[in-house]
Structures are given as C-alpha cells and as structure tokens.
Protein backbone atom coordinates (compact mmCIF):
# COMPACT_ATOMS: atom_id res chain seq x y z
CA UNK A 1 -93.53 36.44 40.45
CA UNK A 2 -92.47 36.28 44.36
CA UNK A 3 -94.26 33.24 45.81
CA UNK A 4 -96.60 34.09 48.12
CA UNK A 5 -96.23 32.53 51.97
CA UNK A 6 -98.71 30.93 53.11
CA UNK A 7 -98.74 30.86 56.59
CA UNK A 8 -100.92 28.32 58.59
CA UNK A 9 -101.94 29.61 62.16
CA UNK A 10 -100.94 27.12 64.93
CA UNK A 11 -104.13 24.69 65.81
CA UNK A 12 -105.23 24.92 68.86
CA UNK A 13 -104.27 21.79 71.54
CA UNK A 14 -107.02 19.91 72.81
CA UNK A 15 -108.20 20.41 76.30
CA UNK A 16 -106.69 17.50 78.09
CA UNK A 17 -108.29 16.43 81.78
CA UNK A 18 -106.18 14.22 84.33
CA UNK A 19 -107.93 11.05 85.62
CA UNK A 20 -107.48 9.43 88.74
CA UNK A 21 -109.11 6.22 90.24
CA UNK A 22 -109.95 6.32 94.04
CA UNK A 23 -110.77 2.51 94.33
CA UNK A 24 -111.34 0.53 97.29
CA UNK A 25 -111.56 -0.06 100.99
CA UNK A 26 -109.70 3.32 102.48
CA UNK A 27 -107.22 2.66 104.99
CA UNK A 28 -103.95 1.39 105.26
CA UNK A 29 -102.12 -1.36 102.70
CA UNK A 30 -101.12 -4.95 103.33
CA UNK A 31 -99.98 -8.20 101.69
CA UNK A 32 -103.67 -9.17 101.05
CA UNK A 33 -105.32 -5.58 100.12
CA UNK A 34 -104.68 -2.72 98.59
CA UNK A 35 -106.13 0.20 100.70
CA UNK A 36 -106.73 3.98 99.53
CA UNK A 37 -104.89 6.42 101.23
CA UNK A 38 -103.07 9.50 100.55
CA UNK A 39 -99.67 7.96 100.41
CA UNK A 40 -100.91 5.50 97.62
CA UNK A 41 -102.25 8.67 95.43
CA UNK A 42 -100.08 11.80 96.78
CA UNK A 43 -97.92 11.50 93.31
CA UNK A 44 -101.00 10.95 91.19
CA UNK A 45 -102.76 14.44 92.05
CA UNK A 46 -99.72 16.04 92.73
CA UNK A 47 -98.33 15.02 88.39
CA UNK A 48 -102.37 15.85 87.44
CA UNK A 49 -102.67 19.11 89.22
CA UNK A 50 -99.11 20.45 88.30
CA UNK A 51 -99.31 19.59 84.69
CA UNK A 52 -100.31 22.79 82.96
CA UNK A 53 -101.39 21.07 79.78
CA UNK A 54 -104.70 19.49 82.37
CA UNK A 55 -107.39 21.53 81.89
CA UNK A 56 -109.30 19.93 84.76
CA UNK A 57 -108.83 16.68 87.21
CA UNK A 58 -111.43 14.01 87.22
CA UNK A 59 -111.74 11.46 89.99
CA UNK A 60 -113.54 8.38 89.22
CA UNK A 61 -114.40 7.14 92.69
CA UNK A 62 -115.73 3.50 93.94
CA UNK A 63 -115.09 3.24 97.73
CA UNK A 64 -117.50 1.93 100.74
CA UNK A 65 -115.64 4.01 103.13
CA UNK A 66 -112.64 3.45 105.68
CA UNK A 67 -110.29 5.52 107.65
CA UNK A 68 -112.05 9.03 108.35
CA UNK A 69 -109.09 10.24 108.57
CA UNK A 70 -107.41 8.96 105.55
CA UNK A 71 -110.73 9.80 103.84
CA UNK A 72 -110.20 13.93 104.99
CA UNK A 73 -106.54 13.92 104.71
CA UNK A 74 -107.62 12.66 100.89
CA UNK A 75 -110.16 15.24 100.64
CA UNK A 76 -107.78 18.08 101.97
CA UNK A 77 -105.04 17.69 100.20
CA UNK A 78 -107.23 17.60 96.86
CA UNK A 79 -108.67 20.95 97.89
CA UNK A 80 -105.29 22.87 98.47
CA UNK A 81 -104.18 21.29 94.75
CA UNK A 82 -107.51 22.47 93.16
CA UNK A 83 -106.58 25.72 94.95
CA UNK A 84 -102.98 26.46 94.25
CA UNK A 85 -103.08 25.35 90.68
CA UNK A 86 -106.66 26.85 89.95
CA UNK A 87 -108.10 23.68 88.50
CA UNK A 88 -112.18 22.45 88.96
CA UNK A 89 -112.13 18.94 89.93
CA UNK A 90 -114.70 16.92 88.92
CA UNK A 91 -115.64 13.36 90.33
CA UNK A 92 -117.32 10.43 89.16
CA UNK A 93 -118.85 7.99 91.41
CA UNK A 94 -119.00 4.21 89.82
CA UNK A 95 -120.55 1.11 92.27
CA UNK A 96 -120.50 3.03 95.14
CA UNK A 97 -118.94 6.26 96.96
CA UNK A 98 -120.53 5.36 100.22
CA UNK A 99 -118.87 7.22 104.07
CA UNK A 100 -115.50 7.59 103.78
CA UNK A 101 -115.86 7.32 99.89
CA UNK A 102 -118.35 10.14 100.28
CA UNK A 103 -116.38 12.10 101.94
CA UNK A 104 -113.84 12.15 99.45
CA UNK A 105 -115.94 13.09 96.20
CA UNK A 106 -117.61 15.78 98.64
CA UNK A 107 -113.98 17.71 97.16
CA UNK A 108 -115.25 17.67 94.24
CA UNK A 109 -116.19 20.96 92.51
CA UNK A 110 -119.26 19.05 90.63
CA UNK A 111 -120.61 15.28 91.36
CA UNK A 112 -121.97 12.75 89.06
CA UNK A 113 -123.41 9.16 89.39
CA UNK A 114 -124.42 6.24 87.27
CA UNK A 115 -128.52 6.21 88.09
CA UNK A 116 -127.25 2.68 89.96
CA UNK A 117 -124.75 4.04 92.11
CA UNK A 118 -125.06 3.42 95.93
CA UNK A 119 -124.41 6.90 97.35
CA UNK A 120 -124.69 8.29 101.07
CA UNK A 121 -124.03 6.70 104.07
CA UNK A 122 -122.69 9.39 105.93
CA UNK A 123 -122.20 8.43 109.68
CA UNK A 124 -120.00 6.39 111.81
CA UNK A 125 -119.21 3.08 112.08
CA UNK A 126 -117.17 0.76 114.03
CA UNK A 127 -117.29 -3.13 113.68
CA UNK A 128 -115.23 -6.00 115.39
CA UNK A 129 -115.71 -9.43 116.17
CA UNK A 130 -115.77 -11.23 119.51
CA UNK A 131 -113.74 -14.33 119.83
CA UNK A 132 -113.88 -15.18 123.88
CA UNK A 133 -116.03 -18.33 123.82
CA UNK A 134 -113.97 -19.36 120.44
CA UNK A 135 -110.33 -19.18 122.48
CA UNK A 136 -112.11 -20.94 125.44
CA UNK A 137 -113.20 -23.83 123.81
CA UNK A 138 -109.97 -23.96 121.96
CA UNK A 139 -108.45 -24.24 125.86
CA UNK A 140 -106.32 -20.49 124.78
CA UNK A 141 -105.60 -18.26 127.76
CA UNK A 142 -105.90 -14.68 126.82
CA UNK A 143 -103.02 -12.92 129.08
CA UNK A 144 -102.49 -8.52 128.59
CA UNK A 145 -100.94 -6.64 130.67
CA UNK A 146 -101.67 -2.86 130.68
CA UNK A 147 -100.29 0.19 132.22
CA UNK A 148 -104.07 2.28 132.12
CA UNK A 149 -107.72 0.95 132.53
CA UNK A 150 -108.02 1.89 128.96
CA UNK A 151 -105.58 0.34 127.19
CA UNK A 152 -107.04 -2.89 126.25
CA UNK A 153 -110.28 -0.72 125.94
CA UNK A 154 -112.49 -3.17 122.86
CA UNK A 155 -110.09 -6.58 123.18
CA UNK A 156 -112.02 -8.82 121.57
CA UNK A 157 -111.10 -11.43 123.79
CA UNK A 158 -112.87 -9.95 126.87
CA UNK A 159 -116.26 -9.03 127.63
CA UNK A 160 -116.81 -5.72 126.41
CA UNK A 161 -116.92 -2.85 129.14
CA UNK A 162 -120.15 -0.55 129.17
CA UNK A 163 -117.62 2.17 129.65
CA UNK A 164 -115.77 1.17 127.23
CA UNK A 165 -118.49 1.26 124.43
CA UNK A 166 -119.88 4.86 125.85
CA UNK A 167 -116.00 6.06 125.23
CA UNK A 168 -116.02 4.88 121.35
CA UNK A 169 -119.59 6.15 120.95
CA UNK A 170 -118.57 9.73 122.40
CA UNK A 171 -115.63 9.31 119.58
CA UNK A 172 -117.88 8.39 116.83
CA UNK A 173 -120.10 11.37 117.77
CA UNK A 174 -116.79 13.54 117.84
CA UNK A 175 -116.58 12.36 113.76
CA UNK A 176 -119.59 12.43 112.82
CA UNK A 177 -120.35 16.25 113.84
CA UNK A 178 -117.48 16.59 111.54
CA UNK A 179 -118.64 14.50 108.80
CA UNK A 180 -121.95 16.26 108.75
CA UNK A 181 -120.74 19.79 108.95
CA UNK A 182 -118.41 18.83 105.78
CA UNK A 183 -121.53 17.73 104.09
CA UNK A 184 -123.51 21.48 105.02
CA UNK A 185 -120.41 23.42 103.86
CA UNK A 186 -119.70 21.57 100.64
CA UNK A 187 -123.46 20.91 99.26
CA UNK A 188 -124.78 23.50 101.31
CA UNK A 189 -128.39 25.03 99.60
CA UNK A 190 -128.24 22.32 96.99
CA UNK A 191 -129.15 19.78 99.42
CA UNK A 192 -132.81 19.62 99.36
CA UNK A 193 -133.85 16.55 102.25
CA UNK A 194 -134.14 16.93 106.17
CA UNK A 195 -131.21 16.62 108.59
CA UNK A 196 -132.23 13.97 109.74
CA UNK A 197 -133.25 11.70 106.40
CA UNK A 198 -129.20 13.07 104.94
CA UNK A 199 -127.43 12.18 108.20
CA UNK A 200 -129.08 9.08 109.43
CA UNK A 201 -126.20 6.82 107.76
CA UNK A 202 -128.80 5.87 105.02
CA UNK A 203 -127.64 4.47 101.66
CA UNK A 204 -129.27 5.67 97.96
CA UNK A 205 -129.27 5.06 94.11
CA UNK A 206 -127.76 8.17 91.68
CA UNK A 207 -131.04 9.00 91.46
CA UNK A 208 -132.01 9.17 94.76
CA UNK A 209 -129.04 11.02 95.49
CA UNK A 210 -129.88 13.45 92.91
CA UNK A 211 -133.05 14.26 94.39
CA UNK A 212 -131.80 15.01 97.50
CA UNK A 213 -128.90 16.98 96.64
CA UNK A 214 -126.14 14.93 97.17
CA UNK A 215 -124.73 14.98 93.73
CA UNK A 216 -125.05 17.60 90.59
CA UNK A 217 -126.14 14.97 88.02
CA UNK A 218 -126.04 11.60 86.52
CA UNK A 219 -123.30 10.90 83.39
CA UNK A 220 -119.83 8.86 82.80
CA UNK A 221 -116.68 10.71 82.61
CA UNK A 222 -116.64 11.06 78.86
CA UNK A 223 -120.28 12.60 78.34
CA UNK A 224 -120.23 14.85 80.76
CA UNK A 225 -116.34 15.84 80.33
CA UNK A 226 -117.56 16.28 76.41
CA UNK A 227 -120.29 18.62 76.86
CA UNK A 228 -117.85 20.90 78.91
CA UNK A 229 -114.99 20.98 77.01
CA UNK A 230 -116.16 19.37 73.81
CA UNK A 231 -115.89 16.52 71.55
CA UNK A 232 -112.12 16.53 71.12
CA UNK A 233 -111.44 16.12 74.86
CA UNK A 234 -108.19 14.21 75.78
CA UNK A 235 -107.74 12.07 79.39
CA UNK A 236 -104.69 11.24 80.81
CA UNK A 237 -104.83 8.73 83.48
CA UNK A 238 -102.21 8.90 86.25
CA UNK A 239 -102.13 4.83 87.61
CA UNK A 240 -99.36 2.96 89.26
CA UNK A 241 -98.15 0.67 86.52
CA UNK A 242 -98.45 -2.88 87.58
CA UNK A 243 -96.61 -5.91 86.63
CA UNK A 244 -97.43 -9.69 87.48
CA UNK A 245 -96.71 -9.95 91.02
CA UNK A 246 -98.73 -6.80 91.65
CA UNK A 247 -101.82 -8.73 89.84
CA UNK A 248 -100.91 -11.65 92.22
CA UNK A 249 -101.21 -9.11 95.14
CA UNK A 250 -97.21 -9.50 95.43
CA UNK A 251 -95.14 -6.40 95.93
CA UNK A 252 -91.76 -7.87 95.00
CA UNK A 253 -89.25 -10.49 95.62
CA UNK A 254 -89.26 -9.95 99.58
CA UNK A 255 -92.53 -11.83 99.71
CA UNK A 256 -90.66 -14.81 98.72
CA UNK A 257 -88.00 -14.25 101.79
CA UNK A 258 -87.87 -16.99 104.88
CA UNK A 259 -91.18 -17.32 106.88
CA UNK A 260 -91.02 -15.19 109.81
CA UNK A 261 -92.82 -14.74 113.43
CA UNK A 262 -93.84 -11.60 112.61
CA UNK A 263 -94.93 -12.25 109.03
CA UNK A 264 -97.01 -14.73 109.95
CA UNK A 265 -98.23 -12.43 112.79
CA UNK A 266 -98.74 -9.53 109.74
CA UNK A 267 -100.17 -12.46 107.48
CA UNK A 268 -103.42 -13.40 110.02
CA UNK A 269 -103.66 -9.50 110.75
CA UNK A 270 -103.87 -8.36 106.87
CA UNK A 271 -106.72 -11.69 106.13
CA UNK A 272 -108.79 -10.34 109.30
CA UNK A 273 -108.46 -7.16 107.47
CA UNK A 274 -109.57 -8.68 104.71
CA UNK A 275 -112.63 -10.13 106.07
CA UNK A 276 -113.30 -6.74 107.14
CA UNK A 277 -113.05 -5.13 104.36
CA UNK A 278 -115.22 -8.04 102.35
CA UNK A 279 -117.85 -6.96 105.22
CA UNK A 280 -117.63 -3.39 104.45
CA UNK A 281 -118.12 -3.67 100.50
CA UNK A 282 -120.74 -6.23 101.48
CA UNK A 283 -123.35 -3.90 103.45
CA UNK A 284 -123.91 -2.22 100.09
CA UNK A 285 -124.33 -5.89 98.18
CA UNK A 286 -120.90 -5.49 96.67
C-alpha cells in the first residue's frame, strides 16, 4: 500500500517589532556625554524600518530635552521611515520624555507611559551661567573682538545686554510657536486641557498626562506590544554594541594620544556641558 504523504503546512513566523532606545540629553556628543541625535540613531531606524520581517518599530524613550532641532530632525526623519516602509511606530516613555524628548515620541503613531513618568514640558528654554565677577577676582581679562554688535551677543563674561535677551526671547518664541503647533497637529482632538495649562512648559506624571491627552495609555513595551500582536511577539533591539572603553566613556585609542591645546580646550567645554546637562535631567529630580 502507497504511503500516504503527509504534508505539514509551513507555521506561521512570529510578528517581530524593532526596538530602539532614545536615551539621554539631545544634542551633540563629546568625550564626557553621549548626546541623542540623529547621527547617533540614523542606522538604527533606518536597519528597523527596512527590515521586512519588523512588523512594527517601538521607541523606548527617556530624554529631558535638548537641541530643538536635533529633537525635529529626530522626529522627521522617523515620520518619512514610518511612511515609506508603511510601519506604525509605537513609543514608550520610561523616567521621563520631557521638551525635546517630547517632541520626539510626539512621532509616534500611539504613546504610552509608566503611571510615574514625568511627561510635558513643552516650551523653551535657554540656560547659561555668568562668570564676570568669578574672572575678576581671579585678576582674568576677558578680551573679544567682533566684527557685528551681535556677535558676542550672551558672553557670559559681560553684562548681559537688554537687547540682547529681547533677541533670544523673540527666538525662543520663533520655537515655541513651532513646538506647540506640532503638539495640535499630532494629538490634535485627543488632547483634552486648555492652551494654556498644555503649553505653559508644565511637567506631569503618566497619569496626568493621560488625562490630558498627551499620551494614549499607560503599559511597558511587552504588555502592550502583546495585546496587539499577541503572546508570541519577538523584539529585536537595534543598539550600538559597546566594549570597555565605551563603558569608560572612551571612544578608542586616540583618547590616549599626547595632551593637546585644543583637547584640553574640548575637555573644559564637554564637563561645562556636562554640568548642563546634569542641570537639565535635574529640573525633573533625575
């Protein structure tokens, strides 16, 4: 008697969703920090969007804000993936997604928070320090030289210039109009407080920020990616692989080369950067 084939049907792959971390200050990158930018994550969403085995691309996000426009070029080119290739993004916000980290998970198809995230702050800031009684006392002589009236506009050796500060507040305003109108076209009806609560550059909890509209829900990446494409999910991360000197905030044998000026000039630069950015995650208690 002829055996009879059994044929099995092919099982059917497991969804898969692409993850991506958008972590820290966002800005430029320097010997002491690791800013967020889109040269730091262009490869990451461009291997996640292109890979037709993703299913969807989910961005965990924990970010007090930065470069605005870091933060839109982010945004942007997030958009035209989710576009070309036809994929939802969803984003996750951890400790915070607060301005510029706002900004960015506003490109997010769907939002989610942990009931303890700090969410919000959308508005404008800009912060310096003044160090003209600390060089005088020091007996330092600041000496610029300038071809416009504007050049050394904000030194923070000087006094500051009235006209100097009604210049950067008619740029802020410039940014903000375009923060806020990002805001209206990307949560549009779901947003449910007044203009002027949403934009006043306060700060709230997930569930705060739930009740106002800001984001869809609270839920991790694996509960809420498991009720929408079930239990058998898979996530592939896309991270830059990092060895020791990475961890040690090293990027490779040149940081071992001979002292320079101009290291040591890019060495005080990147720690007042630094500071900054220990300010920035510090105004939401981070």
């Amino acid at each position: 008697m002829e055996k009879i084939k059994k044929y099995i049907p092919f099982r059917k792959k497991a969804p898969q969703v692409g993850v991506i971390k958008l972590t820290g200050v966002i800005g430029a990158s320097g010997s002491f920090r690791k800013g967020l930018n889109l040269q730091s994550i262009e490869t990451f969403l461009q291997d996640a969007f292109s890979n037709k085995r993703i299913t969807a691309v989910a961005l965990i996000i924990n970010s007090p804000g930065g470069s605005p426009v870091q933060s839109d070029l982010i945004q942007k080119r997030i958009r035209d993936l989710s576009t070309e290739f036809q994929k939802p993004v969803f984003v996750f916000c951890e400790d915070v997604a607060a301005s510029g980290g706002y900004w960015i998970a506003l490109a997010g198809d769907e939002i989610y928070a942990n009931a303890s995230s700090i969410i919000g702050s959308i508005g404008v800031v800009s912060a310096g320090f003044g160090f003209k009684e600390a060089i005088s006392k020091l007996g330092v002589e600041r000496r610029i030289y300038s071809t416009g009236p504007n050049k050394g506009m904000l030194d923070p050796f000087v006094d500051e210039d009235p006209k100097h500060i009604e210049r950067l507040k008619l740029l802020q305003e410039e940014i903000f109009t375009l923060f806020r109108e990002w805001v209206l076209s990307r949560r549009g009806e779901k947003l449910n407080g007044t203009h002027e609560e949403l934009f006043s550059g306060a700060f709230w909890t997930g569930i705060q920020a739930k009740e106002l509209g800001l984001i869809d829900g609270l839920g991790d990446l694996r509960e809420i990616m498991r009720n929408k494409f079930g239990d058998k999910v898979v996530f592939k991360e896309y991270a830059a692989k990092t060895g020791i000197l990475s961890k040690l905030g090293l990027g490779g044998s040149s940081e071992f080369s001979m002292v320079t000026d101009a290291k040591i000039n890019s060495l005080f630069s990147d720690a007042m950067e630094w500071i900054e950015q220990r300010v920035t995650w510090g105004r939401f208690g981070l």
